[in-house]
PDB file of N, CA and C in Angstrom:
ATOM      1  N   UNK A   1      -3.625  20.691  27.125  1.00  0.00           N
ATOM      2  CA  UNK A   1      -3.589  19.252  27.194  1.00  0.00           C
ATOM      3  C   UNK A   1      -3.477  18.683  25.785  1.00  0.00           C
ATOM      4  N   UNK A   2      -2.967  17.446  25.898  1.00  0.00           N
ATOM      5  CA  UNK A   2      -2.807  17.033  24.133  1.00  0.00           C
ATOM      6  C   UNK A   2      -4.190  16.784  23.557  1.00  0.00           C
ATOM      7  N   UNK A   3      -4.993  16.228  24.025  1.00  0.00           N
ATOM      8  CA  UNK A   3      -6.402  15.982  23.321  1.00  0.00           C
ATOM      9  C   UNK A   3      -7.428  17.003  23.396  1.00  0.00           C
ATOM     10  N   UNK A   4      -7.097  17.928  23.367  1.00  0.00           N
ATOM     11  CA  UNK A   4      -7.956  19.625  23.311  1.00  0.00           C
ATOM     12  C   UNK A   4      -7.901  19.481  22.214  1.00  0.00           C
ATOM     13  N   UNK A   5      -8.970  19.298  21.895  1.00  0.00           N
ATOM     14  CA  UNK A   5      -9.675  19.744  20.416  1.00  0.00           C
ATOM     15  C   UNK A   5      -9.445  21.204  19.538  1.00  0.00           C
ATOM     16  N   UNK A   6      -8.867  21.600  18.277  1.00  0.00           N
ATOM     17  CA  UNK A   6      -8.360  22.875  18.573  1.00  0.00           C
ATOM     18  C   UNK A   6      -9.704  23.369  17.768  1.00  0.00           C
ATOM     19  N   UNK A   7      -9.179  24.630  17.524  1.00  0.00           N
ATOM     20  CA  UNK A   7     -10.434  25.506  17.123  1.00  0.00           C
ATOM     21  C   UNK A   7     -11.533  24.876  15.303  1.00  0.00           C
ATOM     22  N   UNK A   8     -10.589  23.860  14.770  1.00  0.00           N
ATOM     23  CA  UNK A   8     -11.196  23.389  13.758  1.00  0.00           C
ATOM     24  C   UNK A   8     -11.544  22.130  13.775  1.00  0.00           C
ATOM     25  N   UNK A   9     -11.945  22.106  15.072  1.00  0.00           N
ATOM     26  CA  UNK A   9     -12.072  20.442  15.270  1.00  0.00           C
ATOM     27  C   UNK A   9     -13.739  20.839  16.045  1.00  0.00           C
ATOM     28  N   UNK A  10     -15.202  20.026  15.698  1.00  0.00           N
ATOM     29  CA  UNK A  10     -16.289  19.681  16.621  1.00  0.00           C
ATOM     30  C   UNK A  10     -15.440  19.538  17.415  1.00  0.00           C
ATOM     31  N   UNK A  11     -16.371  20.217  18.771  1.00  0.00           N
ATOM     32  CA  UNK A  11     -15.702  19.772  20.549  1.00  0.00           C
ATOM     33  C   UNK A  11     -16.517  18.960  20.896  1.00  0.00           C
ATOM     34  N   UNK A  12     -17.372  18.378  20.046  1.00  0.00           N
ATOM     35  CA  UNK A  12     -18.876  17.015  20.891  1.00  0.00           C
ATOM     36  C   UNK A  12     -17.851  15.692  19.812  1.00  0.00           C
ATOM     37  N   UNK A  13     -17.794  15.855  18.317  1.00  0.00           N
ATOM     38  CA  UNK A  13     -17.849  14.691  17.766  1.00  0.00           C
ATOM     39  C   UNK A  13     -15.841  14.681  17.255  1.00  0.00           C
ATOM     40  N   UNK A  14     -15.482  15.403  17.480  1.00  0.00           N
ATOM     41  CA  UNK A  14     -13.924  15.532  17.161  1.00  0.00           C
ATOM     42  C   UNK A  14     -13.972  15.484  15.383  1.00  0.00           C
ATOM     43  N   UNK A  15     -14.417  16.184  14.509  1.00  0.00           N
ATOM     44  CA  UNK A  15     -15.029  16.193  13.527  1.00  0.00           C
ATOM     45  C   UNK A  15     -14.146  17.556  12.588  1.00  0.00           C
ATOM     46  N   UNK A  16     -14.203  17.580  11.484  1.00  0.00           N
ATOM     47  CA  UNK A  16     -13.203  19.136  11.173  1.00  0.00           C
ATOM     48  C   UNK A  16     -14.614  19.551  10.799  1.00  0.00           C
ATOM     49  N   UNK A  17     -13.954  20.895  11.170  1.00  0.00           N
ATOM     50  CA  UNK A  17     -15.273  22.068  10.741  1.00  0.00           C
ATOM     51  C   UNK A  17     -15.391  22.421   9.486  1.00  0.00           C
ATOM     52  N   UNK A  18     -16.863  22.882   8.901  1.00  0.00           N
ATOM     53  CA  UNK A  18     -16.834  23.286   7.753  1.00  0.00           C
ATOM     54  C   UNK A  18     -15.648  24.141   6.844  1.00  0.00           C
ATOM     55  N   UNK A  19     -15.337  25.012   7.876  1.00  0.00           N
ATOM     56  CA  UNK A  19     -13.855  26.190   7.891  1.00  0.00           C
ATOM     57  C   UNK A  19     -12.701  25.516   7.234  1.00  0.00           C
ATOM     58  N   UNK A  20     -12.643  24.306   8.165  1.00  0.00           N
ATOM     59  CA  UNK A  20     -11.151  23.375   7.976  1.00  0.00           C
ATOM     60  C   UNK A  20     -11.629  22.266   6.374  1.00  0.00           C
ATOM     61  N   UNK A  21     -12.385  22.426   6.037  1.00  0.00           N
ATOM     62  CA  UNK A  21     -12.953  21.513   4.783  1.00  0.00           C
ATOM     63  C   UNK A  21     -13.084  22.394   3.566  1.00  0.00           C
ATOM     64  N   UNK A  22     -13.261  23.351   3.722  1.00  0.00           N
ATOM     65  CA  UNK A  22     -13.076  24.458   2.573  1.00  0.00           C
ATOM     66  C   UNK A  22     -11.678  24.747   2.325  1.00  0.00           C
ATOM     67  N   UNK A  23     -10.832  25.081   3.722  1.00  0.00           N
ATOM     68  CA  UNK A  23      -9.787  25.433   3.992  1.00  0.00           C
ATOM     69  C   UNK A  23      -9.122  24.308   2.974  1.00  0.00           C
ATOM     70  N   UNK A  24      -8.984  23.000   3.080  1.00  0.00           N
ATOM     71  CA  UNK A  24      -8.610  22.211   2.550  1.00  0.00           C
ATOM     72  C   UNK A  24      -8.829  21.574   1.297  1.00  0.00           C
ATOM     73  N   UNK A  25      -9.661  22.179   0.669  1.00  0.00           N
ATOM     74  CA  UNK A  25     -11.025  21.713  -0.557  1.00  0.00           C
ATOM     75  C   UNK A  25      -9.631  22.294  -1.842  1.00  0.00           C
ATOM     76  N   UNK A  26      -8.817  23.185  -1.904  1.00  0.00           N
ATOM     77  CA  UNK A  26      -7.826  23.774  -3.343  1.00  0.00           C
ATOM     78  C   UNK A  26      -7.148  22.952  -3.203  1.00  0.00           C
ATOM     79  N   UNK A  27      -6.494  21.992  -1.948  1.00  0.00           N
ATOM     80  CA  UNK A  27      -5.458  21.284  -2.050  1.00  0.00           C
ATOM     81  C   UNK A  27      -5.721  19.706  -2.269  1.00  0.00           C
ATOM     82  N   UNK A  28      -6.718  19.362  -2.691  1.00  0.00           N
ATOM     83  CA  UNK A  28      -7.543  17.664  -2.641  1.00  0.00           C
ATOM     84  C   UNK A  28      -6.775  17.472  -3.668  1.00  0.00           C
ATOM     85  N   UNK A  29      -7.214  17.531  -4.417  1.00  0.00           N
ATOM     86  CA  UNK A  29      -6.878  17.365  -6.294  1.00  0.00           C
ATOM     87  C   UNK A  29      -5.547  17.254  -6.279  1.00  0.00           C
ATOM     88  N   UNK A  30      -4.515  18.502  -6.196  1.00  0.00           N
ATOM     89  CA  UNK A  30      -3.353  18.487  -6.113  1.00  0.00           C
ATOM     90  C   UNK A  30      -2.503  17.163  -5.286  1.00  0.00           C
ATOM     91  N   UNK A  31      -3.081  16.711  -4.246  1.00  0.00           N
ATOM     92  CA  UNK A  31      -2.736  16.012  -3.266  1.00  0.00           C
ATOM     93  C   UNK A  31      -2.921  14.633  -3.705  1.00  0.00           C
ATOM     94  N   UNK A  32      -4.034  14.240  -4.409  1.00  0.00           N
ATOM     95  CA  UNK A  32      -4.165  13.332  -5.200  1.00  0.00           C
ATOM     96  C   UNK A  32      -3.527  12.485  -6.377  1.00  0.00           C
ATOM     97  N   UNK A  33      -3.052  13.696  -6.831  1.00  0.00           N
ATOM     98  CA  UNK A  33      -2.484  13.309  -8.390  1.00  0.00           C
ATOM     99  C   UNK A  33      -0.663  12.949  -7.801  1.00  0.00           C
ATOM    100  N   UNK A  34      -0.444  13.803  -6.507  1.00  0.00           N
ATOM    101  CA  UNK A  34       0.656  13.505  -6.082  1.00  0.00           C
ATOM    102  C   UNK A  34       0.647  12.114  -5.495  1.00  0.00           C
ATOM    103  N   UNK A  35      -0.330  11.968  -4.789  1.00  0.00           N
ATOM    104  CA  UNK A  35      -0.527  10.455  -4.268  1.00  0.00           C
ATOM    105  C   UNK A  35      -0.456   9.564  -5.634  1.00  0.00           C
ATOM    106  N   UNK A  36      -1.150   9.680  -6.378  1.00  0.00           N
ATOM    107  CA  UNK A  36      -1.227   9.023  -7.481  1.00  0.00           C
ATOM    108  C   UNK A  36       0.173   8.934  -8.213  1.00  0.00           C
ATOM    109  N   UNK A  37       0.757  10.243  -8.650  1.00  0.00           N
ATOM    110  CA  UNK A  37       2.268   9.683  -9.213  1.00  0.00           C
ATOM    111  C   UNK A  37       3.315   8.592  -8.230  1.00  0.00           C
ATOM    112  N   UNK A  38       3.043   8.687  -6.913  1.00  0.00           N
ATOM    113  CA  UNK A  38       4.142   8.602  -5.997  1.00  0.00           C
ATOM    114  C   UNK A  38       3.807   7.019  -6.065  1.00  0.00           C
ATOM    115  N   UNK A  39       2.042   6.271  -5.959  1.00  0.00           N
ATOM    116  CA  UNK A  39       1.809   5.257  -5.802  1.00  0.00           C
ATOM    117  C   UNK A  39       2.559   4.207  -7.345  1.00  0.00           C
ATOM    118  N   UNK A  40       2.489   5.184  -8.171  1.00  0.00           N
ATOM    119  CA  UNK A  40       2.733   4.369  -9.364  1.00  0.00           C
ATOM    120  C   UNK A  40       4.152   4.413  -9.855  1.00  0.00           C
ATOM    121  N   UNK A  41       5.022   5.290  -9.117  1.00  0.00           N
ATOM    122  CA  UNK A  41       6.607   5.092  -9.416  1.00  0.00           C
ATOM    123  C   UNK A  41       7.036   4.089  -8.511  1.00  0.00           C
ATOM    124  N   UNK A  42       6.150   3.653  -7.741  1.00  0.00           N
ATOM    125  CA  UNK A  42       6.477   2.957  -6.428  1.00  0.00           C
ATOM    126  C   UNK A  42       6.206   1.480  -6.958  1.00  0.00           C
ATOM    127  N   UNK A  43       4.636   1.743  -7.759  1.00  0.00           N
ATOM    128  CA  UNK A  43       4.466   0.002  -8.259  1.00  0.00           C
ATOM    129  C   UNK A  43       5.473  -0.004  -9.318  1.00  0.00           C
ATOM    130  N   UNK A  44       5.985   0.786 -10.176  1.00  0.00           N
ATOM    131  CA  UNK A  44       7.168   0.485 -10.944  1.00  0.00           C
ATOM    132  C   UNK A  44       7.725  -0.132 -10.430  1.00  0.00           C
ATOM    133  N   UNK A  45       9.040   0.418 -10.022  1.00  0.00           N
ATOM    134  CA  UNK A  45       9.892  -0.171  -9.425  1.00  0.00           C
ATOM    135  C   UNK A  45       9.580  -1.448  -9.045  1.00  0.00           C
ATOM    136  N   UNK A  46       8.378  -1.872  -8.104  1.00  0.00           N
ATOM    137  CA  UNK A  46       8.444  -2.645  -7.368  1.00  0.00           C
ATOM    138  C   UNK A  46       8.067  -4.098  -8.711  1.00  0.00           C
ATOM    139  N   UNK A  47       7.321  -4.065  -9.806  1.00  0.00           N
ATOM    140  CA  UNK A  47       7.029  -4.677 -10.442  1.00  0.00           C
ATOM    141  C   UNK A  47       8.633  -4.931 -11.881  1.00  0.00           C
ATOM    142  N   UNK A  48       9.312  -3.967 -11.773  1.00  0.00           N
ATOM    143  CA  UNK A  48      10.670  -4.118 -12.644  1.00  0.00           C
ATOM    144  C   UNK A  48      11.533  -4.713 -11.619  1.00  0.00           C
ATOM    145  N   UNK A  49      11.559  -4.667 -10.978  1.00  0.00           N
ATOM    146  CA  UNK A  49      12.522  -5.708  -9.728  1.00  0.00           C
ATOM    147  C   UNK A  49      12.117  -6.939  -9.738  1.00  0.00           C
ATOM    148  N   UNK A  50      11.168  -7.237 -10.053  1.00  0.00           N
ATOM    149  CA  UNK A  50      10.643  -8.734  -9.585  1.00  0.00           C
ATOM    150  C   UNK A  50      10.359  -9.231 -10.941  1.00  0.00           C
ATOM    151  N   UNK A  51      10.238  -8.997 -12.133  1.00  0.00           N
ATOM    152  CA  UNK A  51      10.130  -9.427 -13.355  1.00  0.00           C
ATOM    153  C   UNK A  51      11.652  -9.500 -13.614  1.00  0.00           C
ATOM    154  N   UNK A  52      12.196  -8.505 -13.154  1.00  0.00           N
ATOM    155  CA  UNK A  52      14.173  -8.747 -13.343  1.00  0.00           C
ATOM    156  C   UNK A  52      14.762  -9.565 -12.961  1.00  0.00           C
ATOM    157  N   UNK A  53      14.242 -10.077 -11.472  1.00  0.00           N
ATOM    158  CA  UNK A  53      14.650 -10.757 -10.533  1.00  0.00           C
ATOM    159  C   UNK A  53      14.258 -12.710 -10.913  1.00  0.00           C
ATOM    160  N   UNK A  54      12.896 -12.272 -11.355  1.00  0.00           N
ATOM    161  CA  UNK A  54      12.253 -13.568 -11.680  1.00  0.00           C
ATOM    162  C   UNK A  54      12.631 -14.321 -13.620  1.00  0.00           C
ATOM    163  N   UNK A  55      13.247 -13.729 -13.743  1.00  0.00           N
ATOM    164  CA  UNK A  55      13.861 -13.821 -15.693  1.00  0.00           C
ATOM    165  C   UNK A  55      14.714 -14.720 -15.851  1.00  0.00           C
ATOM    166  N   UNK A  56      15.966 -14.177 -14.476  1.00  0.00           N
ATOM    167  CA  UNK A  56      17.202 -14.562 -14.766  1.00  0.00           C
ATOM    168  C   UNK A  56      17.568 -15.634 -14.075  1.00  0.00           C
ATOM    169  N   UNK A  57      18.005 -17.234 -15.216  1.00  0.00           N
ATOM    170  CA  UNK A  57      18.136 -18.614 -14.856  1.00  0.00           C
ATOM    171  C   UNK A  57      19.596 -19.168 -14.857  1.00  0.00           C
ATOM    172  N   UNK A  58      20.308 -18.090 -13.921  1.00  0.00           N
ATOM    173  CA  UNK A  58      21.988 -18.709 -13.587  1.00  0.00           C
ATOM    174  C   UNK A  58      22.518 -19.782 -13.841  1.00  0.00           C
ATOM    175  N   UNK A  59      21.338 -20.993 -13.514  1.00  0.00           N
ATOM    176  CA  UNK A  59      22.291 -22.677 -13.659  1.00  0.00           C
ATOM    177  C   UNK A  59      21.195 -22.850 -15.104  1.00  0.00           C
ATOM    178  N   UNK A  60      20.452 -22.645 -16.164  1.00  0.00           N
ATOM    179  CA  UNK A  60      20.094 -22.831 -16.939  1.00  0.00           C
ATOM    180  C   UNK A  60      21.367 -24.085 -18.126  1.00  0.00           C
ATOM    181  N   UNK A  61      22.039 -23.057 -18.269  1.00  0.00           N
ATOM    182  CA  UNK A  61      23.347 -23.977 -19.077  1.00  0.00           C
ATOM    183  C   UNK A  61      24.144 -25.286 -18.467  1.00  0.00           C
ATOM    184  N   UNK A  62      23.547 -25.259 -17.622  1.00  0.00           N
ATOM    185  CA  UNK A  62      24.815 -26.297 -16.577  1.00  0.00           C
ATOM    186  C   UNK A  62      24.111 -27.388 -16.868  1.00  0.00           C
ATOM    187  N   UNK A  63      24.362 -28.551 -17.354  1.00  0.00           N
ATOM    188  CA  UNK A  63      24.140 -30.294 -17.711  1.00  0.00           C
ATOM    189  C   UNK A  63      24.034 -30.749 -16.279  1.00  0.00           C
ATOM    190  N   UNK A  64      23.328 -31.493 -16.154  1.00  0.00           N
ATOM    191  CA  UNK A  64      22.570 -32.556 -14.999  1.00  0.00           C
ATOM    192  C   UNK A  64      23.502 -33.429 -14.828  1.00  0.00           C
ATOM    193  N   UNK A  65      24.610 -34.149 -14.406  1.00  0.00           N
ATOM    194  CA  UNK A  65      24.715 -35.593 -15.163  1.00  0.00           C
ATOM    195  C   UNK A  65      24.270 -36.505 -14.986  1.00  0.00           C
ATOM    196  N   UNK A  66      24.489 -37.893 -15.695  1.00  0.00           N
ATOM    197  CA  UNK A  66      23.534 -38.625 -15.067  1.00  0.00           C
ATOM    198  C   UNK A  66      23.977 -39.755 -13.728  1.00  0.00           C
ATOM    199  N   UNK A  67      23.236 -40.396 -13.611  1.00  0.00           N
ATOM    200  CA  UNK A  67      23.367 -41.047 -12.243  1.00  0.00           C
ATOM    201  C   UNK A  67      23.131 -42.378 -12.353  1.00  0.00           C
ATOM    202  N   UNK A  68      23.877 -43.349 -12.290  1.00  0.00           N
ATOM    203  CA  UNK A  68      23.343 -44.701 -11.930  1.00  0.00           C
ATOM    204  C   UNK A  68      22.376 -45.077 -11.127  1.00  0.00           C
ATOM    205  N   UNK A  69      21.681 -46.312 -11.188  1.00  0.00           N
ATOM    206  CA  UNK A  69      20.782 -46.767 -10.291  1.00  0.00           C
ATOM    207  C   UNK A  69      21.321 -46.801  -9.009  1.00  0.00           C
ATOM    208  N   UNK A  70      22.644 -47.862  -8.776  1.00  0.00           N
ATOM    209  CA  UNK A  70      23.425 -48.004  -7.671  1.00  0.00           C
ATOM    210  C   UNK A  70      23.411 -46.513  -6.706  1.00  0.00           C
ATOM    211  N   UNK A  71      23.908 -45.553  -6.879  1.00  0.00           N
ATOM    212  CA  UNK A  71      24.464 -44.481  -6.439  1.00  0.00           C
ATOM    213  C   UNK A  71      22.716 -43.689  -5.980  1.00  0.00           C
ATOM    214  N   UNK A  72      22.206 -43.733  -7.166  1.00  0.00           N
ATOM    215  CA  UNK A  72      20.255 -43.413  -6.605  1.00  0.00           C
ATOM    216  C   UNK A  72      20.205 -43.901  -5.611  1.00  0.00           C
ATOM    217  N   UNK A  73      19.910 -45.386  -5.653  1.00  0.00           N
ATOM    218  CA  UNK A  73      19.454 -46.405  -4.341  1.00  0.00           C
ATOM    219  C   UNK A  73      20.194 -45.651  -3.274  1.00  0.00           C
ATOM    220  N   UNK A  74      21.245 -45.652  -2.920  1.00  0.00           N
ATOM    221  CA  UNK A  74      22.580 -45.077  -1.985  1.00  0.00           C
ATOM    222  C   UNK A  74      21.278 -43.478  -1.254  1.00  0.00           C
ATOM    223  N   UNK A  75      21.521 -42.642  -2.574  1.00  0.00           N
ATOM    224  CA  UNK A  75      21.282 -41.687  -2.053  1.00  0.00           C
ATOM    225  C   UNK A  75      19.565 -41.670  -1.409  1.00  0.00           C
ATOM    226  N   UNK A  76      18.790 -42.704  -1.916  1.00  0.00           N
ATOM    227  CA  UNK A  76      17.748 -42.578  -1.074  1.00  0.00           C
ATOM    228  C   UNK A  76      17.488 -43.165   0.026  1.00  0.00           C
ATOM    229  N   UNK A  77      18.342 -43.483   0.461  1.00  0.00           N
ATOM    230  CA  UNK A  77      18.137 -44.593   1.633  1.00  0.00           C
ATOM    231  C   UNK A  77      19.148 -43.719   2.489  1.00  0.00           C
ATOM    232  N   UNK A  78      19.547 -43.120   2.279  1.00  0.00           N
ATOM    233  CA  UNK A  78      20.661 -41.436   2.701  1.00  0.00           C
ATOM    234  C   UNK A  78      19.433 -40.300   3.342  1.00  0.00           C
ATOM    235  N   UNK A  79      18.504 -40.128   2.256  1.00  0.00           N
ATOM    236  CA  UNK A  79      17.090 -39.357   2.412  1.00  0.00           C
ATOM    237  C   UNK A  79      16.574 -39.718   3.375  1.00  0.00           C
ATOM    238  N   UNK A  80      16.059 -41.320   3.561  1.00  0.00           N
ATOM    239  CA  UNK A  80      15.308 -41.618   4.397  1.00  0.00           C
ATOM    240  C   UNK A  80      15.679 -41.801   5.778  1.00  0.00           C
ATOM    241  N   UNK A  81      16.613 -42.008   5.937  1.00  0.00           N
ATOM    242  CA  UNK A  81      17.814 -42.265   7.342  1.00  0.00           C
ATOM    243  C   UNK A  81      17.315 -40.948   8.139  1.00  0.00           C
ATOM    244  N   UNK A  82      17.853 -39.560   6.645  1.00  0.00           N
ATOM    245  CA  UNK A  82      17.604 -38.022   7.108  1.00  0.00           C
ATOM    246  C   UNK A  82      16.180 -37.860   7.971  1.00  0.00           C
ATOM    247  N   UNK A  83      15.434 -38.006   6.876  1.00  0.00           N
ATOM    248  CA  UNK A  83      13.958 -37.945   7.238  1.00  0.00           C
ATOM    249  C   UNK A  83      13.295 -38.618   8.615  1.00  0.00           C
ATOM    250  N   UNK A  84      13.775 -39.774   8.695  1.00  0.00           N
ATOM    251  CA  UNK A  84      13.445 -40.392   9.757  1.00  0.00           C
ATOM    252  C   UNK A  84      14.092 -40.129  11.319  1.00  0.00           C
ATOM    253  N   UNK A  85      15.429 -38.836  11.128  1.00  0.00           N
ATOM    254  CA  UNK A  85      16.296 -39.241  12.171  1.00  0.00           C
ATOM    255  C   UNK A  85      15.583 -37.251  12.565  1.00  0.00           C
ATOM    256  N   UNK A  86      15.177 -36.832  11.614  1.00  0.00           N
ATOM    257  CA  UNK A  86      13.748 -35.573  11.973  1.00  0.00           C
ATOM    258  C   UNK A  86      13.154 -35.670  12.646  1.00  0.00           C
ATOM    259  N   UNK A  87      12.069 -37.205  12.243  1.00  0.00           N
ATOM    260  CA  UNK A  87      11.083 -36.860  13.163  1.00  0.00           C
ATOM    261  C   UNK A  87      11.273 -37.144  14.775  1.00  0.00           C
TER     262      UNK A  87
END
């Protein structure tokens, strides 16, 4: 059956046996430091992508121009039409 407890498992508490904890005790360390490199090539990446990502200001150079009052007024009463035809 699938939930048969196998021979290194408590059959009361589903628990590993002393056997299976020794058994496993040379490979902790090793397993660790691998966890450990794997976690931190991982926050690399993930922290050089997003400092790369977050740097670069495409429309930086591009001039605003400016805007008359007339053409403002226009466009906010454009906004509010929007806004109001939302709710």
């Amino acid at each position: 059956m699938v939930l048969d407890p196998s021979r290194y498992q408590d059959h009361r508490t589903w628990k590993m046996t002393p056997g299976l904890l020794r058994a496993r005790q040379p490979y902790f360390r090793n397993n660790m430091i691998g966890l450990a490199i794997l976690a931190g090539v991982t926050a690399g990446i993930y922290s050089y992508t997003y400092r790369f990502l977050h740097k670069d200001n495409d429309f930086a150079d591009v001039p605003i121009p400016p805007i008359d009052e007339k053409e403002l007024e226009q466009l906010k009463k454009e906004y509010e039409q929007h806004k109001n035809e939302r709710q």
